[in-house]
Every structure is written in structure tokens, then in C-alpha cells.
Protein backbone atom coordinates (compact mmCIF):
# COMPACT_ATOMS: atom_id res chain seq x y z
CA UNK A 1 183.00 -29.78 149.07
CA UNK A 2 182.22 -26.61 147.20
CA UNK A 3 179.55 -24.05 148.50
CA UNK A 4 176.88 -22.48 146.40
CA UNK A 5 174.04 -19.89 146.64
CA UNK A 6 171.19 -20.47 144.36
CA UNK A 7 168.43 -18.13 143.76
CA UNK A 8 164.93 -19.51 142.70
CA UNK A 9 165.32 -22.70 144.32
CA UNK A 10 161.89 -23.29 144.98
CA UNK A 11 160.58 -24.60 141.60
CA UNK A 12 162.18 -25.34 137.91
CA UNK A 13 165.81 -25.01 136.84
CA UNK A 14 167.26 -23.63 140.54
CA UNK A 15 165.33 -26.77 142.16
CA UNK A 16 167.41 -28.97 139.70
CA UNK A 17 170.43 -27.18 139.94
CA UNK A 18 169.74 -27.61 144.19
CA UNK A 19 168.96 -31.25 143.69
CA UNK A 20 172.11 -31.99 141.55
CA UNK A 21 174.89 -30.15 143.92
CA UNK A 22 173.47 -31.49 147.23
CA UNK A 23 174.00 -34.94 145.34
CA UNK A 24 177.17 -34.34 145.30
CA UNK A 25 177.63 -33.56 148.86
CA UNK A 26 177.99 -29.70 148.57
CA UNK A 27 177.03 -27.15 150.70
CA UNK A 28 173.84 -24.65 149.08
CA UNK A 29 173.28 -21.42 150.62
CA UNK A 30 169.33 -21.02 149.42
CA UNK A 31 167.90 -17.57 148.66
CA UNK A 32 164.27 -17.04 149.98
CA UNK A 33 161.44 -14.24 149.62
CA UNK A 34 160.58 -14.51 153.19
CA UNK A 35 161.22 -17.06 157.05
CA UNK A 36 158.39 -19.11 155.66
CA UNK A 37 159.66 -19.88 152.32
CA UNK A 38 163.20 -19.95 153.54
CA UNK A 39 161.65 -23.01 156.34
CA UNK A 40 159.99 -25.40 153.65
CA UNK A 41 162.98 -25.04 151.56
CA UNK A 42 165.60 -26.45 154.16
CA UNK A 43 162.74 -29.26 154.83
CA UNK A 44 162.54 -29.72 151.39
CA UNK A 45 165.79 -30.29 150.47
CA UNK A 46 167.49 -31.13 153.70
CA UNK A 47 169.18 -34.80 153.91
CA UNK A 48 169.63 -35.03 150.21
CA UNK A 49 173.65 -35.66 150.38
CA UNK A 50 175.00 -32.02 151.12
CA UNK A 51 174.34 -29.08 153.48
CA UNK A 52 171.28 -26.83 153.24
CA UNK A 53 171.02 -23.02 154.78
CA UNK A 54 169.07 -19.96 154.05
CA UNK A 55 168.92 -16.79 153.58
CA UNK A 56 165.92 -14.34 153.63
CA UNK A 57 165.84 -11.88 151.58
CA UNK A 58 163.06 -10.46 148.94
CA UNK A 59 164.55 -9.90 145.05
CA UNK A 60 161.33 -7.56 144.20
CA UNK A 61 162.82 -4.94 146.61
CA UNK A 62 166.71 -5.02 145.77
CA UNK A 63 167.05 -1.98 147.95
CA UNK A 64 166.35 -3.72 150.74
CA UNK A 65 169.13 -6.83 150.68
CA UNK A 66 171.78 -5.18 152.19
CA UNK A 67 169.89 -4.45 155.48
CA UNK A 68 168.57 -8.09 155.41
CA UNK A 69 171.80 -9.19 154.78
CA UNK A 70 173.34 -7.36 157.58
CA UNK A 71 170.94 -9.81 160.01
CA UNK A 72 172.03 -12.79 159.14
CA UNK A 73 175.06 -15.12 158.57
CA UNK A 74 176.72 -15.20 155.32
CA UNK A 75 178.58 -17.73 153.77
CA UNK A 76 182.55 -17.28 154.22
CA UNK A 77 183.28 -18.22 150.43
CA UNK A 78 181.30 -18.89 147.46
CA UNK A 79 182.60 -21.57 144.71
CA UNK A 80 179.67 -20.51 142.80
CA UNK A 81 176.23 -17.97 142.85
CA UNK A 82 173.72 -19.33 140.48
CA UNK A 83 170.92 -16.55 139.44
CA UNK A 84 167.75 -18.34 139.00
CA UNK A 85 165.11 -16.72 140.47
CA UNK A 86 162.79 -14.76 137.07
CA UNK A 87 159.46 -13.08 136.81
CA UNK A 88 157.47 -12.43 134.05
CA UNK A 89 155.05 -11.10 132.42
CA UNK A 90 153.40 -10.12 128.86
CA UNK A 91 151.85 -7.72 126.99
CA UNK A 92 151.94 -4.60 124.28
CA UNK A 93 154.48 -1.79 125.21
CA UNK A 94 151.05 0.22 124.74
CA UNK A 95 149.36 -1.60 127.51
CA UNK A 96 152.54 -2.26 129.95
CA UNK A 97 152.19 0.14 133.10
CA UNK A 98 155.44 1.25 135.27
CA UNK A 99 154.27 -0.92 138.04
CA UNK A 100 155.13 -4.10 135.68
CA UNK A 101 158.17 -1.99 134.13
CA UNK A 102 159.62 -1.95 137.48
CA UNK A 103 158.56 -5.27 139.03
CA UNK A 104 160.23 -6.95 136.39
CA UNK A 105 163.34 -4.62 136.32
CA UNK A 106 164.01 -5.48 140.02
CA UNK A 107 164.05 -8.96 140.20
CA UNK A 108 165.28 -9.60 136.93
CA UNK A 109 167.89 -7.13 136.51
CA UNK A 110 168.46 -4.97 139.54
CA UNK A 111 168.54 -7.50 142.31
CA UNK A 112 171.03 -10.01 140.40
CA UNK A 113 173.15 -6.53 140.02
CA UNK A 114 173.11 -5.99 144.00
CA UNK A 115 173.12 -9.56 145.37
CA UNK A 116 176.31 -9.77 143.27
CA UNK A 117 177.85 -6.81 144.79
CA UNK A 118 177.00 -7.99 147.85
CA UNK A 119 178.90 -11.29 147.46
CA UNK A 120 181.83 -10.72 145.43
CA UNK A 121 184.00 -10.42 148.62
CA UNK A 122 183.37 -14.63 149.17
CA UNK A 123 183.31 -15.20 145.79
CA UNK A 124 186.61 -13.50 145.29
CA UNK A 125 188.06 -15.77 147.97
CA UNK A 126 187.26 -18.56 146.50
CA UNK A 127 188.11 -17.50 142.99
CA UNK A 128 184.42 -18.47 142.46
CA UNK A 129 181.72 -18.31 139.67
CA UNK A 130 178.71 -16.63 138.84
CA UNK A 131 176.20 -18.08 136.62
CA UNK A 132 173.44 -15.86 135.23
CA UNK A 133 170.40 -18.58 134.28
CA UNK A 134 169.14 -15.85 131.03
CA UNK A 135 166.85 -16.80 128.65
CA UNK A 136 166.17 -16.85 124.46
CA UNK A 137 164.66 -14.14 125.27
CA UNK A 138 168.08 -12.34 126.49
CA UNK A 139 169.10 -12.28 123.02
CA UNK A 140 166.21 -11.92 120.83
CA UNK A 141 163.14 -9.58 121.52
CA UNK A 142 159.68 -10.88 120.37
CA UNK A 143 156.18 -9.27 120.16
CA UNK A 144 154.61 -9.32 123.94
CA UNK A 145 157.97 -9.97 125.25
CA UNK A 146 158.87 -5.96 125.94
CA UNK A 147 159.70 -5.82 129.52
CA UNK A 148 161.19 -9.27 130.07
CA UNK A 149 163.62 -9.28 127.57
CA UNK A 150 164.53 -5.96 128.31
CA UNK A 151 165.27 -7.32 131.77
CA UNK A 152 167.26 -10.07 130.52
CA UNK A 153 168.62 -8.38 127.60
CA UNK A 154 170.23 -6.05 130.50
CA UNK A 155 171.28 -9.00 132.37
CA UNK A 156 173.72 -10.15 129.64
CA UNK A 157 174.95 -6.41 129.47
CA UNK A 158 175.39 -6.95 133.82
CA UNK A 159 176.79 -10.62 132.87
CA UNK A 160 179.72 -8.85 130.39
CA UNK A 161 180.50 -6.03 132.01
CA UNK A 162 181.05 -8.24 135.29
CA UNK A 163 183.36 -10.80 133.55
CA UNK A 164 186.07 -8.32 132.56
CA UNK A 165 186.02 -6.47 135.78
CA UNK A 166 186.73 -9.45 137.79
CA UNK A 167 189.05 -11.74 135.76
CA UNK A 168 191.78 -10.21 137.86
CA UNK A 169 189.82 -11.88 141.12
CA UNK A 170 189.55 -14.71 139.17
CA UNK A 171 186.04 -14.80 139.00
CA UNK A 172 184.55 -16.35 136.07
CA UNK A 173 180.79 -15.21 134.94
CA UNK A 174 178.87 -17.23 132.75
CA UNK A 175 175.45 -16.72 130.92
CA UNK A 176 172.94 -19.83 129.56
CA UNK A 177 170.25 -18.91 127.77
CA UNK A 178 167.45 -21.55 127.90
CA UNK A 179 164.79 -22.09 125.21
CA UNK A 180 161.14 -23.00 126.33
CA UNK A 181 161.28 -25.07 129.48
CA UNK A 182 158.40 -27.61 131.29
CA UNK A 183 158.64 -25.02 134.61
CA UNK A 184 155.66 -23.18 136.53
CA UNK A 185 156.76 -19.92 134.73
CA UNK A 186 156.17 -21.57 131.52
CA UNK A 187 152.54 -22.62 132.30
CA UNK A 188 152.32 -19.15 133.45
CA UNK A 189 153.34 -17.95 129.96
CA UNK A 190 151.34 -20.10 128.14
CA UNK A 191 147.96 -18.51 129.83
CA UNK A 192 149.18 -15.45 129.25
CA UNK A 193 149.55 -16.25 125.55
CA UNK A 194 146.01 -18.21 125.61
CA UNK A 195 147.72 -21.44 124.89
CA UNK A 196 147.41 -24.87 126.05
CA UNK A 197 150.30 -25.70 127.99
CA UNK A 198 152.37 -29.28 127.55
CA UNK A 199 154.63 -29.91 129.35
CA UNK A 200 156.57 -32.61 126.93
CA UNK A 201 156.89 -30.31 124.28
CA UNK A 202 159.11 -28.13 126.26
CA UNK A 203 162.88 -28.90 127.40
CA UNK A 204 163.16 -30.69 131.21
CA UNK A 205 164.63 -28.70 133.85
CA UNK A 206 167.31 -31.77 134.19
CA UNK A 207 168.33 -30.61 130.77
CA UNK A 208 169.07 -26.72 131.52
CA UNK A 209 170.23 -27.89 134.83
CA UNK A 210 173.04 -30.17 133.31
CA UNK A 211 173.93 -27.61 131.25
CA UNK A 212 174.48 -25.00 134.29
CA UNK A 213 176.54 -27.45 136.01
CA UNK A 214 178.79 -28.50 132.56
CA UNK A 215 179.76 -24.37 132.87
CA UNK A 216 180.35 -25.37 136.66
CA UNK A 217 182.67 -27.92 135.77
CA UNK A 218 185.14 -26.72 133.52
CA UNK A 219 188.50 -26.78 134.87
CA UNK A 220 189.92 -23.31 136.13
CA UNK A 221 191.57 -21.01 133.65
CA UNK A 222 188.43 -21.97 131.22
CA UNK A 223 184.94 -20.49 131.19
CA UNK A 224 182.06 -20.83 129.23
CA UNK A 225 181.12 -16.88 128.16
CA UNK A 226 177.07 -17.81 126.57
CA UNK A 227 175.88 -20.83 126.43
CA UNK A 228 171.91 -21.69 124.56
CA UNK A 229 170.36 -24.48 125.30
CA UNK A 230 167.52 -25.83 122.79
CA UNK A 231 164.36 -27.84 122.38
CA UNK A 232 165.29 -29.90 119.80
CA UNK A 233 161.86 -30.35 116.98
């Protein structure tokens, strides 16, 4: 039985990626903002196969998950933690205030950075993984898209940098970089860009979930560095 921490576990790809360890009888440490989040979570996904616990803490205030941290039980290992948890939101660089600047640097960027720091003891036990759920967006940066990609663009700069400072742990860090996907932040986007939002023109959650666990998977001594994922038409 491996054990797992999964950030954004409460809707789209992390609910997936949730849904497909516990099938296999694993244990999932999951992230949430606050107790009342962190309660419907374990009810949610309780007596699916594996083992469900929490942990509180809130990934818009990065500064603050150490001393949250230092409250509660941790796991004693880590096979894998699996970033998941993404805001966003559009607009012109000449209309984008600091507030969103920052909002979006410090759950995107920032508190992936520090919850990672604040791991790698357990994930250096178990010579574990890190997966860093990106986006298109990570590696290409579109009209509108300013402040997210940045914050994903510095992700895969986090997600390098952190792969050759702990091969010598072991540790293997990988990046996926999903296309469009049918998930609550996508509707979001598409009001945001005035568009109608369907969700069967857009990739399943199943799909980028799959392809999170196929980087899982791969037998030790192997890792998969970036991985896109696409709609295909």
C-alpha cells in the first residue's frame, strides 16, 4: 500500500487522481483550505477501497503552512505528493492589480514551493515522487493568460530545479501539462472569456488523471520529466 498527499482533491483532476488510488487500496493524505472542507472530504471519499486523512492547511497563505503543520499529524513517508490544487484568473497585464498578481503567485507557485519543502523529509524516506499537475499554459503564454502562466510557467522552473537537487534522495519530480479539461475551473474560464462552456468538447478528468498515475507507475530508476496531455479535434 503506497501513501499519497493530493492537493485539490475536492473537484476535477485531484478528485480523479483520489478516486483512482483509494481504488487501489492506498492510503491519501488530503490537503484542505479549512476543518470544514477537510470533514466533507473524508465523508466524501471515505470507504472507497483505501485510507482517507486530512490535513488543514490554506495554499493562498503559504506563509502560514508550517505553523498549521506543526498542529497536526503528518504522514511518516510519502510514495508520492500530487500538486493539484490551481487558481485562476484573466485579464490584460494593463488591467491585472497586485492583489490578483499575488493571489495567483501563492497558490500556484509559492505554496507548491513550501508544501514541498515541508515534505521532502517523508518523501525522501520513501524514495518518493512529486507530481506537479501544470498546464498548456506552463509552456506557452497567451493573450489574457498573464498571471497564470506566469505562475505555472514558474512552476516548471520549481519542477526542474527540484528534480536535479533530489535525484541523490531518489526522488523523482514529474510535470503534466494538461490541455483544456471538463473541470469547475474550466467553466470558470470560459465566463471569464464570455464563452459558452461544454463540457464534451474538453478532455475528462479520467483522462489527465490516467495520465498522472502512468508517471506514478513507472518502475524505479525511470521517470517521466514533462508529460502534455491533449484534446484530440
Amino acid at each position: 500500500m503506497a501513501t499519497h498527499l493530493i492537493t485539490g482533491s475536492g473537484s476535477g483532476i485531484g478528485a480523479e487522481v483520489a478516486r483512482e488510488l483509494l481504488a487501489r487500496g492506498d492510503e491519501l493524505w488530503l490537503l484542505a483550505r479549512d476543518a470544514g472542507r477537510a470533514r466533507r472530504l473524508a465523508e466524501r471519499f471515505g470507504g472507497k477501497g483505501g485510507t482517507v486523512r486530512t490535513l488543514v492547511g490554506d495554499l493562498a497563505e503559504p506563509e502560514r503552512l508550517s505553523w498549521a503543520f506543526g498542529h497536526q499529524e503528518l504522514p511518516g513517508e510519502l510514495d508520492s505528493l500530487i500538486h493539484s490544487a490551481g487558481v485562476c484568473d484573466l485579464g490584460e497585464v494593463g488591467e491585472l492589480t497586485p492583489g490578483v498578481w499575488q493571489a495567483t503567485l501563492a497558490t500556484n507557485l509559492v505554496a507548491p514551493a513550501e508544501l514541498t519543502r515541508l515534505l521532502l523529509p517523508q518523501l525522501r524516506l520513501a524514495r518518493g515522487h512529486v507530481v506537479f499537475v501544470n498546464s498548456g499554459a506552463g509552456l506557452r503564454a497567451n493573450p489574457q493568460w498573464s498571471a497564470y502562466a506566469a505562475s505555472k510557467h514558474g512552476l516548471k522552473a520549481l519542477a526542474d530545479a527540484l528534480r536535479g537537487e533530489e535525484a541523490a534522495h531518489g526522488v523523482r519530480v514529474s510535470s503534466v501539462y494538461p490541455g483544456r479539461t471538463a473541470t469547475p475551473m474550466q467553466e470558470k474560464v470560459h465566463r471569464q472569456e464570455g464563452k459558452a462552456y461544454r463540457a464534451e468538447d474538453w478532455m475528462t478528468p479520467e483522462s489527465v488523471a490516467r495520465t498522472v498515475l502512468a508517471a506514478l507507475d513507472l518502475p524505479r530508476g525511470t521517470e517521466v520529466t514533462d508529460l502534455s496531455v491533449r484534446p484530440t479535434g
